[in-house]
C-alpha atoms as a PDB file:
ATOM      1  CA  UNK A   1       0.000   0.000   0.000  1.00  0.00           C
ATOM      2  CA  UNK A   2       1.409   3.239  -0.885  1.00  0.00           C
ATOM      3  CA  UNK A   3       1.896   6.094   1.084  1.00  0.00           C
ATOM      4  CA  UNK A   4      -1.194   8.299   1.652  1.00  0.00           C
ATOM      5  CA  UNK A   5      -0.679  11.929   0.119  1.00  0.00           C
ATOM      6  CA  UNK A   6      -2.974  14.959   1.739  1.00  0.00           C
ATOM      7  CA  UNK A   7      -5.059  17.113  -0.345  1.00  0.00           C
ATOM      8  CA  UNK A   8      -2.545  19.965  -1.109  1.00  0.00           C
ATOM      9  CA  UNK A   9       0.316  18.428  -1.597  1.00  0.00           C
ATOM     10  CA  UNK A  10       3.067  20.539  -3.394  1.00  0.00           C
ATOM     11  CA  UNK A  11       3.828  19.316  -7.228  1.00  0.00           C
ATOM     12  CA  UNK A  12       7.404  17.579  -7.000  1.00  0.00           C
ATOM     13  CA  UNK A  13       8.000  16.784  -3.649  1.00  0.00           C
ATOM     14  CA  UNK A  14       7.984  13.205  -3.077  1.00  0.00           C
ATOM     15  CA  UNK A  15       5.415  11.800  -0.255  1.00  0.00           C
ATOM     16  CA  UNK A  16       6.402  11.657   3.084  1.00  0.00           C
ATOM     17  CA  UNK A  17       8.869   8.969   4.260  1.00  0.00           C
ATOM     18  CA  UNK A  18      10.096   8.341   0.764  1.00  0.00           C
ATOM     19  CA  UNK A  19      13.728   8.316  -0.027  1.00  0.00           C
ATOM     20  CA  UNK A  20      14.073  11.606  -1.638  1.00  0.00           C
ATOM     21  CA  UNK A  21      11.419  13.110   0.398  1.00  0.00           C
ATOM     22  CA  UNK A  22      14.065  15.839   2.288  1.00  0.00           C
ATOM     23  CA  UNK A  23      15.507  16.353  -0.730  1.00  0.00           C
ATOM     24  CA  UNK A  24      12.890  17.236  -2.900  1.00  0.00           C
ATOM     25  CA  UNK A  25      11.018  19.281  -0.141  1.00  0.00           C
ATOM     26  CA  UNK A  26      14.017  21.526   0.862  1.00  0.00           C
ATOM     27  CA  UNK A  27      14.573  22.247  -3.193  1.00  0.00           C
ATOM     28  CA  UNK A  28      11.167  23.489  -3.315  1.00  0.00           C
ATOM     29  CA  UNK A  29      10.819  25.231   0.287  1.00  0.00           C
ATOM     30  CA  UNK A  30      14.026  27.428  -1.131  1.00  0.00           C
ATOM     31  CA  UNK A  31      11.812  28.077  -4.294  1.00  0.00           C
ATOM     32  CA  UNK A  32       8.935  29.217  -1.559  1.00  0.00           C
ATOM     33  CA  UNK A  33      11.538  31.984   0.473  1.00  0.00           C
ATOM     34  CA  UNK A  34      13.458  34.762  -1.182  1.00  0.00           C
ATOM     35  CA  UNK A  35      16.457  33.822  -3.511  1.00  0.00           C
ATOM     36  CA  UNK A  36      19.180  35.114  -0.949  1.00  0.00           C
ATOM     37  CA  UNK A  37      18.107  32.442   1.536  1.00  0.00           C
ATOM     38  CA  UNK A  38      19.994  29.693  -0.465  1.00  0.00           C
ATOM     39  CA  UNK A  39      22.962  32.144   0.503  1.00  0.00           C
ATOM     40  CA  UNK A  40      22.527  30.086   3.996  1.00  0.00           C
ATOM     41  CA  UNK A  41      23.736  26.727   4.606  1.00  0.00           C
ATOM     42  CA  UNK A  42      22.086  25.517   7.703  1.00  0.00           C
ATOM     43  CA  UNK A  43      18.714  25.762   6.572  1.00  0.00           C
ATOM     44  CA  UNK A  44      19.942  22.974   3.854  1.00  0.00           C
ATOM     45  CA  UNK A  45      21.432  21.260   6.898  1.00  0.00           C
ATOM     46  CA  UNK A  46      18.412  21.359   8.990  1.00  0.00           C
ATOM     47  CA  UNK A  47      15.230  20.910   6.424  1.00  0.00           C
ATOM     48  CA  UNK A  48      12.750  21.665   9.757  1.00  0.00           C
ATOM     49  CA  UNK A  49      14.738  25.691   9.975  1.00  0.00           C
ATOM     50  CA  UNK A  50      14.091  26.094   6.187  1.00  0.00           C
ATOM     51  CA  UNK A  51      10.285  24.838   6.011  1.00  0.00           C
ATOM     52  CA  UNK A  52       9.834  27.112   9.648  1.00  0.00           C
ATOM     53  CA  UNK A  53      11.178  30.170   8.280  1.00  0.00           C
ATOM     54  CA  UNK A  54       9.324  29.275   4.678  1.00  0.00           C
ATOM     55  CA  UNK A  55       6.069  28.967   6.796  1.00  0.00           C
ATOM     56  CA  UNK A  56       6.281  32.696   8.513  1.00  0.00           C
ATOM     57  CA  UNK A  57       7.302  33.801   4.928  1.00  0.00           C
ATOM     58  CA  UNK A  58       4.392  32.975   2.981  1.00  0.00           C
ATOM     59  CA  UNK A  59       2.023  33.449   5.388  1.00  0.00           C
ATOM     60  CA  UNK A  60       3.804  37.414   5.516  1.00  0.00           C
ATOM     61  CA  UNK A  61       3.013  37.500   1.741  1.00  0.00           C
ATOM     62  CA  UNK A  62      -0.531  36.376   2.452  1.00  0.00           C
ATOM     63  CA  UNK A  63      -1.861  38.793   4.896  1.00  0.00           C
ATOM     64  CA  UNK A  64       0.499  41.659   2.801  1.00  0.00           C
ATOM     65  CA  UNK A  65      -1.432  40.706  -0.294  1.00  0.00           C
ATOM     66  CA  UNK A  66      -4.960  41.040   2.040  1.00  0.00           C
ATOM     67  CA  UNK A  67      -3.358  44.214   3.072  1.00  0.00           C
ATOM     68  CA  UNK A  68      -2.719  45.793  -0.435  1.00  0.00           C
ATOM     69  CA  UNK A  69      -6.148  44.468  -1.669  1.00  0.00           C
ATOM     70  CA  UNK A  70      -8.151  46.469   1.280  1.00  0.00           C
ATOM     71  CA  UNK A  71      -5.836  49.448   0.190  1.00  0.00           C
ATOM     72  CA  UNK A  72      -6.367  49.063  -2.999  1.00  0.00           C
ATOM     73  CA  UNK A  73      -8.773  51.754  -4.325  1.00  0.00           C
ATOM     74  CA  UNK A  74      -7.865  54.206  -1.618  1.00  0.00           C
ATOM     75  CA  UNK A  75      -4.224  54.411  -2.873  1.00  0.00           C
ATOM     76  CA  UNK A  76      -4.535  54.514  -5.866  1.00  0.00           C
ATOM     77  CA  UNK A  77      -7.596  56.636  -6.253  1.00  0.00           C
ATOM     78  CA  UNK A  78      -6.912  59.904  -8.818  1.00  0.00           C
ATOM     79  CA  UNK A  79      -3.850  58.032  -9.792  1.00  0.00           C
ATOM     80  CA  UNK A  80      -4.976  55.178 -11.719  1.00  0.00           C
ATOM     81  CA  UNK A  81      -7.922  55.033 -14.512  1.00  0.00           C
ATOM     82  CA  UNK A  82     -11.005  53.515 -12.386  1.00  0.00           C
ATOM     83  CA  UNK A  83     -10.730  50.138 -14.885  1.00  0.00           C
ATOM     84  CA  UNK A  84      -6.865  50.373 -14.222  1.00  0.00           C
ATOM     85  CA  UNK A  85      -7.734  49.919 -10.162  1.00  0.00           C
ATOM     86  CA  UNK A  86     -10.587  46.891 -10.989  1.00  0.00           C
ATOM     87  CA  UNK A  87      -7.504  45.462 -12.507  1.00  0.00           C
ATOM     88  CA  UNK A  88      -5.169  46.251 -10.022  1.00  0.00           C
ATOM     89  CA  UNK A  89      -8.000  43.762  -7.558  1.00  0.00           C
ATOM     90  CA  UNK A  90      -8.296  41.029  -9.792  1.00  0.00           C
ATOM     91  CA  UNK A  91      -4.485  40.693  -9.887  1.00  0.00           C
ATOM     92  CA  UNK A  92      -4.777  41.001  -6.075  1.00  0.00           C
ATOM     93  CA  UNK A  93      -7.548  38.330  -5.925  1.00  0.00           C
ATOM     94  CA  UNK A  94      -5.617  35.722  -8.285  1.00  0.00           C
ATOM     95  CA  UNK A  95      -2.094  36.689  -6.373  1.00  0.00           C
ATOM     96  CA  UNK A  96      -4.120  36.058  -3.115  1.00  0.00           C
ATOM     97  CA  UNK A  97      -5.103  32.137  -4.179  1.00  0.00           C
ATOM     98  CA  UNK A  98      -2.240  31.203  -5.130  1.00  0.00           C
ATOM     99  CA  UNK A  99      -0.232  32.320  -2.142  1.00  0.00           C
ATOM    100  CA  UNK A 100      -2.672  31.165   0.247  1.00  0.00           C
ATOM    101  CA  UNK A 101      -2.195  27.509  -1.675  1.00  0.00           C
ATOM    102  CA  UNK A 102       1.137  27.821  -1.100  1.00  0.00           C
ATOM    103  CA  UNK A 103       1.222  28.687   2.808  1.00  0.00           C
ATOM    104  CA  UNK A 104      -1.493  25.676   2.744  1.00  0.00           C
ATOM    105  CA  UNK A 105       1.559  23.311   0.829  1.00  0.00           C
ATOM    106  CA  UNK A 106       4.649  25.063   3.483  1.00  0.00           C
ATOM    107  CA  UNK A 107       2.552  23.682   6.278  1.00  0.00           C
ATOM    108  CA  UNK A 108       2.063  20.389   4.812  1.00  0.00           C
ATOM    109  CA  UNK A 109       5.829  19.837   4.235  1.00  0.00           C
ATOM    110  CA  UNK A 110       6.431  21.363   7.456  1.00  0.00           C
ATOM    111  CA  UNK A 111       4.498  19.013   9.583  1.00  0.00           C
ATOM    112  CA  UNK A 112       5.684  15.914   7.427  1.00  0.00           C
ATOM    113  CA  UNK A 113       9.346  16.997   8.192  1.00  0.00           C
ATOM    114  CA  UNK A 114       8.568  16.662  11.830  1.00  0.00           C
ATOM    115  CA  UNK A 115       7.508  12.981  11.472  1.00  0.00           C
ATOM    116  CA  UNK A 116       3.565  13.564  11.280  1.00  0.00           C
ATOM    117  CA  UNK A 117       1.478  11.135   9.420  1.00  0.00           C
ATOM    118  CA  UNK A 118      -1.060  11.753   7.319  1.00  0.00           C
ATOM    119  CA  UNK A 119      -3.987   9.344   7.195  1.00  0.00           C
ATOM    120  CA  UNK A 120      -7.092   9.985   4.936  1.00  0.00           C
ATOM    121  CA  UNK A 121     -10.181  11.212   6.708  1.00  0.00           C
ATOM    122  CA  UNK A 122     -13.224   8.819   6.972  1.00  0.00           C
ATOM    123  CA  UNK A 123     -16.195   9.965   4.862  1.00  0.00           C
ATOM    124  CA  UNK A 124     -18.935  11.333   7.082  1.00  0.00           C
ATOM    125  CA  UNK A 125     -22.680   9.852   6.696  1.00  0.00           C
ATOM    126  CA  UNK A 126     -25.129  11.140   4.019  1.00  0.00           C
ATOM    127  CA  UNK A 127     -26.783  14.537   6.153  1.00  0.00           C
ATOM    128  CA  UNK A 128     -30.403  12.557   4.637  1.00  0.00           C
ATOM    129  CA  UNK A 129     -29.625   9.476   6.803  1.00  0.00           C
ATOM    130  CA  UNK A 130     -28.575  11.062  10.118  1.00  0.00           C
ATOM    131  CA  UNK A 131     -31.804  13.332   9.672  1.00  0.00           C
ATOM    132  CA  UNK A 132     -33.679  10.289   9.484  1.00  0.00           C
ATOM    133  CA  UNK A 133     -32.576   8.650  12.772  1.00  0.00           C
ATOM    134  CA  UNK A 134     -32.817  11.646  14.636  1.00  0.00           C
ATOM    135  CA  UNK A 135     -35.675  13.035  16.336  1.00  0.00           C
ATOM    136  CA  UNK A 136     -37.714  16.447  16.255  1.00  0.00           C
ATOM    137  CA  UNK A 137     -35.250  17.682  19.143  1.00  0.00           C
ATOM    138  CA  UNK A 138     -31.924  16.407  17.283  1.00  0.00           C
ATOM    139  CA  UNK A 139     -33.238  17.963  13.854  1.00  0.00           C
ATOM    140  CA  UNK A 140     -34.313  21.018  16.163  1.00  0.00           C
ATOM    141  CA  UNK A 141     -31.198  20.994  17.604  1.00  0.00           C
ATOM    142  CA  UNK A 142     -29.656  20.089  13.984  1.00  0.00           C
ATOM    143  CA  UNK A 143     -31.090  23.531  12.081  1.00  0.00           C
ATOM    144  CA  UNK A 144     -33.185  21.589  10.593  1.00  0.00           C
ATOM    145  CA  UNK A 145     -36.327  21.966   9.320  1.00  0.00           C
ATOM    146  CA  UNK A 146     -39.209  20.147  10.059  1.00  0.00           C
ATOM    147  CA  UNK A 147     -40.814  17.336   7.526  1.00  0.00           C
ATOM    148  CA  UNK A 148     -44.239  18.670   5.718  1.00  0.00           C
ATOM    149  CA  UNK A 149     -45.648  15.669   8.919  1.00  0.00           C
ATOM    150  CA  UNK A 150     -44.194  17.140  11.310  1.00  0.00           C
ATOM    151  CA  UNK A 151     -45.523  21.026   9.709  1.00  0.00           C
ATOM    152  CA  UNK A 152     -48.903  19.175   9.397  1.00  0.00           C
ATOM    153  CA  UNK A 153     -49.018  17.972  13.096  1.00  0.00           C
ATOM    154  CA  UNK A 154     -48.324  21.115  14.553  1.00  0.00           C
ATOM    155  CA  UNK A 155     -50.721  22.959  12.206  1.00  0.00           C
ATOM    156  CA  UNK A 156     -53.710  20.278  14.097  1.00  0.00           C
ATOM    157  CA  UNK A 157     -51.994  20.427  17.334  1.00  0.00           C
ATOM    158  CA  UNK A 158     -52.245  24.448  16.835  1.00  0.00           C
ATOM    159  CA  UNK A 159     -55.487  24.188  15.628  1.00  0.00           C
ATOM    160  CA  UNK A 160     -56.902  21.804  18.603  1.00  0.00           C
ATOM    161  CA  UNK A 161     -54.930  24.460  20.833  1.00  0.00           C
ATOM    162  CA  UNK A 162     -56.932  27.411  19.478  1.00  0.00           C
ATOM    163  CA  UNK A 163     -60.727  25.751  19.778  1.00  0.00           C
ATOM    164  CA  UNK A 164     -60.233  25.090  23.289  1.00  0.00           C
ATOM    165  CA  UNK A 165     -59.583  28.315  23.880  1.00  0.00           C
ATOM    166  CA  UNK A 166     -62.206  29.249  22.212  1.00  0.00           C
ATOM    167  CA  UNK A 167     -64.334  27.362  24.401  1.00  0.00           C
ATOM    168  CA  UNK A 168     -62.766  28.330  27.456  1.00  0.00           C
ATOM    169  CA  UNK A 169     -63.529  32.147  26.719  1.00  0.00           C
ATOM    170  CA  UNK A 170     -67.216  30.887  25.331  1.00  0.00           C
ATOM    171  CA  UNK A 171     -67.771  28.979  28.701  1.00  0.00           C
ATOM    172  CA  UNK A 172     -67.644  31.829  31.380  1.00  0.00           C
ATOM    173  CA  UNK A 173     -70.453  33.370  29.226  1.00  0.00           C
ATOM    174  CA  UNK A 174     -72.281  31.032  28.798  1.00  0.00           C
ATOM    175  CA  UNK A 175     -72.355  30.084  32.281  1.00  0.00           C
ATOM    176  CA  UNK A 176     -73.666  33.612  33.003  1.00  0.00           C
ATOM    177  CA  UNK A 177     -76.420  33.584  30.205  1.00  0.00           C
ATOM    178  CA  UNK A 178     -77.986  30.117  31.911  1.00  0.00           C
ATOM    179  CA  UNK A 179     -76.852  31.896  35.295  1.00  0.00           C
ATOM    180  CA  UNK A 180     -79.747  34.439  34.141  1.00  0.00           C
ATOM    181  CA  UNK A 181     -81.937  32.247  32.675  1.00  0.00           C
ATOM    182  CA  UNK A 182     -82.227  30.147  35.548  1.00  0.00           C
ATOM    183  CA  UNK A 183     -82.856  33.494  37.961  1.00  0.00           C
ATOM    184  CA  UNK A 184     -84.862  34.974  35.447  1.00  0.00           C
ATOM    185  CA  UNK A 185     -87.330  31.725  36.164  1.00  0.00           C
ATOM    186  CA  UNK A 186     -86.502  31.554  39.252  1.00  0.00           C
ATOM    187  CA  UNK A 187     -87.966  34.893  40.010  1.00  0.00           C
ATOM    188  CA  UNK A 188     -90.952  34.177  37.974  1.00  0.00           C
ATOM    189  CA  UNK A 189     -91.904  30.984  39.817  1.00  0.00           C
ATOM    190  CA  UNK A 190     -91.540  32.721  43.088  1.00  0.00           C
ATOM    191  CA  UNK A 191     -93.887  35.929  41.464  1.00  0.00           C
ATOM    192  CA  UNK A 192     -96.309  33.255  40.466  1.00  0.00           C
ATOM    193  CA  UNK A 193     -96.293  31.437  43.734  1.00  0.00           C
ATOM    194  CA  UNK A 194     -97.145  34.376  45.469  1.00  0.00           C
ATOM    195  CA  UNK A 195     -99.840  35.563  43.290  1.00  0.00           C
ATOM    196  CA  UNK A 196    -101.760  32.162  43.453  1.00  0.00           C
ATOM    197  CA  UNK A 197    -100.815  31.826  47.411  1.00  0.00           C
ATOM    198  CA  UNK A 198    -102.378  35.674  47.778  1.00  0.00           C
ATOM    199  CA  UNK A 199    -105.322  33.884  45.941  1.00  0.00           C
ATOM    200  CA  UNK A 200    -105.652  30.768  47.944  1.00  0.00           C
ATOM    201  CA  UNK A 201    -105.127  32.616  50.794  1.00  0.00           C
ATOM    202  CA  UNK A 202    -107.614  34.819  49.805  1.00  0.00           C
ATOM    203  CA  UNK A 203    -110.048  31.728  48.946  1.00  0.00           C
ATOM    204  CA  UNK A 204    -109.323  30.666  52.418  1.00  0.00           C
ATOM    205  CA  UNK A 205    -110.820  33.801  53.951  1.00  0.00           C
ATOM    206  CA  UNK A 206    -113.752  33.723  51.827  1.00  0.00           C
ATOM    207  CA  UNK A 207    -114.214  30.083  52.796  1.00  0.00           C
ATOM    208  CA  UNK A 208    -114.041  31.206  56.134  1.00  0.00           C
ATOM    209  CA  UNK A 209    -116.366  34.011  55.966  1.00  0.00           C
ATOM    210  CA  UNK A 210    -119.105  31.689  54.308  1.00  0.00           C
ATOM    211  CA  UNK A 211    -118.668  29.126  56.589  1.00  0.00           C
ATOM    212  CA  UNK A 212    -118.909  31.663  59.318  1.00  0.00           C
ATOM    213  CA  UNK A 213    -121.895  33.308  57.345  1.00  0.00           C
ATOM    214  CA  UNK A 214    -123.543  30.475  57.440  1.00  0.00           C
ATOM    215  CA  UNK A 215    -124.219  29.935  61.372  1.00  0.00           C
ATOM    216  CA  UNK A 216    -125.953  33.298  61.159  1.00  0.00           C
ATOM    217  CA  UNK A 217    -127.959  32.550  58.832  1.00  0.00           C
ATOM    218  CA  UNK A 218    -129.239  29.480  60.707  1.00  0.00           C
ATOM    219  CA  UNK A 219    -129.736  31.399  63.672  1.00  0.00           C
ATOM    220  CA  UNK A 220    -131.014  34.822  61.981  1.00  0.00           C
ATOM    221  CA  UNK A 221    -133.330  31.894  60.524  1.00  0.00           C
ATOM    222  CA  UNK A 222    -134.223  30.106  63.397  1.00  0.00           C
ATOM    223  CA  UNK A 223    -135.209  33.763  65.399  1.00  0.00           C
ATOM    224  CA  UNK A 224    -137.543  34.857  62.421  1.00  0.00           C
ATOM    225  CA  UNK A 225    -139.059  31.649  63.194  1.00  0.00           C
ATOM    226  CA  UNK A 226    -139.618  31.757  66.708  1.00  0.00           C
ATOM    227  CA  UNK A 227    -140.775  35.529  66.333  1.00  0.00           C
ATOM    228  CA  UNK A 228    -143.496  34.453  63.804  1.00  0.00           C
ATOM    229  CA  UNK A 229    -144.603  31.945  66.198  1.00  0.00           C
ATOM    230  CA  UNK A 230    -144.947  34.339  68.719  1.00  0.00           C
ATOM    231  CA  UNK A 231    -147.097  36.891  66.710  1.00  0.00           C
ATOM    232  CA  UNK A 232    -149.587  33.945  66.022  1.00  0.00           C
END
């Protein structure tokens, strides 16, 4: 099995661990720094001095390059033609990439020189089938959004939600319209009642008086009698 190569990797250096692997990485580290580092020996000597010192230089020409591209219209403003400057930023913007590919490469080398091994990364699960497995809280939790179901449940739930409240605020009224009704007859039973009471009462005292009434009768009666007798 060969040797597993990073995404990155700079164009003619040989993987890590190889043979000419120190070699070909120091030849293109002093590629990477300024021409007047080959001047110095010991960072041929020591291939880990070389790819530190390459690794602070190109990330230098990286945030200069952000730098200048910020700058860029301010500077040169009433100095350059307007299309001139757009120019100017797409030189910028294609400079940019490729040093930024190359501080990505320096730290590649770098770390390989200093015996790390690169293994490839394990492919992570479709997002569809982790979705699947996980519930309303882990989707929630995911960002997520919910499944037309779950949209359609909550729309009943919601809607279930919003009739009982419905009734609840219907209830208290109604409770006071039967509250009414039922004093409303109430009071009219009790009017009633006391109406036909005043009238048996008042049948009671006419009973009364005729029963009463009818003693003197008898005896107004009985002493028309007696005087009648007497005239004869």
């Amino acid at each position: 099995m060969g040797t597993y190569i990073p995404p990155g990797w700079p164009a003619g250096v040989h993987p890590p661990g190889s043979e000419e692997f120190e070699s070909t990485a120091v030849g293109w580290l002093l590629d990477v720094v300024p021409p007047d580092y080959r001047l110095h020996g010991v960072l041929r000597r020591y291939p880990i001095a070389l790819a530190t010192m390459a690794r602070h230089h190109s990330k230098a020409c990286v945030e200069g390059a952000r730098e200048g591209y910020r700058a860029a219209r301010t500077e040169l403003a009433g100095v350059l033609p307007p299309h001139a400057i757009d120019t100017v930023l797409a030189a910028y913007r294609t400079e940019g990439a490729r040093l930024a590919e190359t501080a990505r490469a320096v730290d590649l080398v770098e770390r390989a020189l200093r015996g790390e091994v690169f293994t490839p990364k394990m492919s992570s699960p479709p997002a569809a089938a982790g979705l699947e497995d996980a519930g309303p809280e882990d989707a929630g939790a995911m960002g997520t959004e919910p499944t037309a179901a779950e949209r359609t449940a909550g729309h009943k739930a919601a809607g279930r939600t919003a009739a009982g409240r419905k009734l609840a605020e219907q209830k208290p009224g109604a409770e006071k319209a039967a509250g009414k009704k039922a004093a409303a007859a109430s009071g009219g039973g009790a009017k009633g009642g006391g109406a036909s009471g005043g009238g048996a009462s008042g049948a009671g005292a006419n009973g009364e008086g005729a029963e009463r009434g009818r003693p003197g009768a008898r005896r107004n009666s009985a002493g028309r009698g007696r005087n009648d007798l007497a005239r004869t």
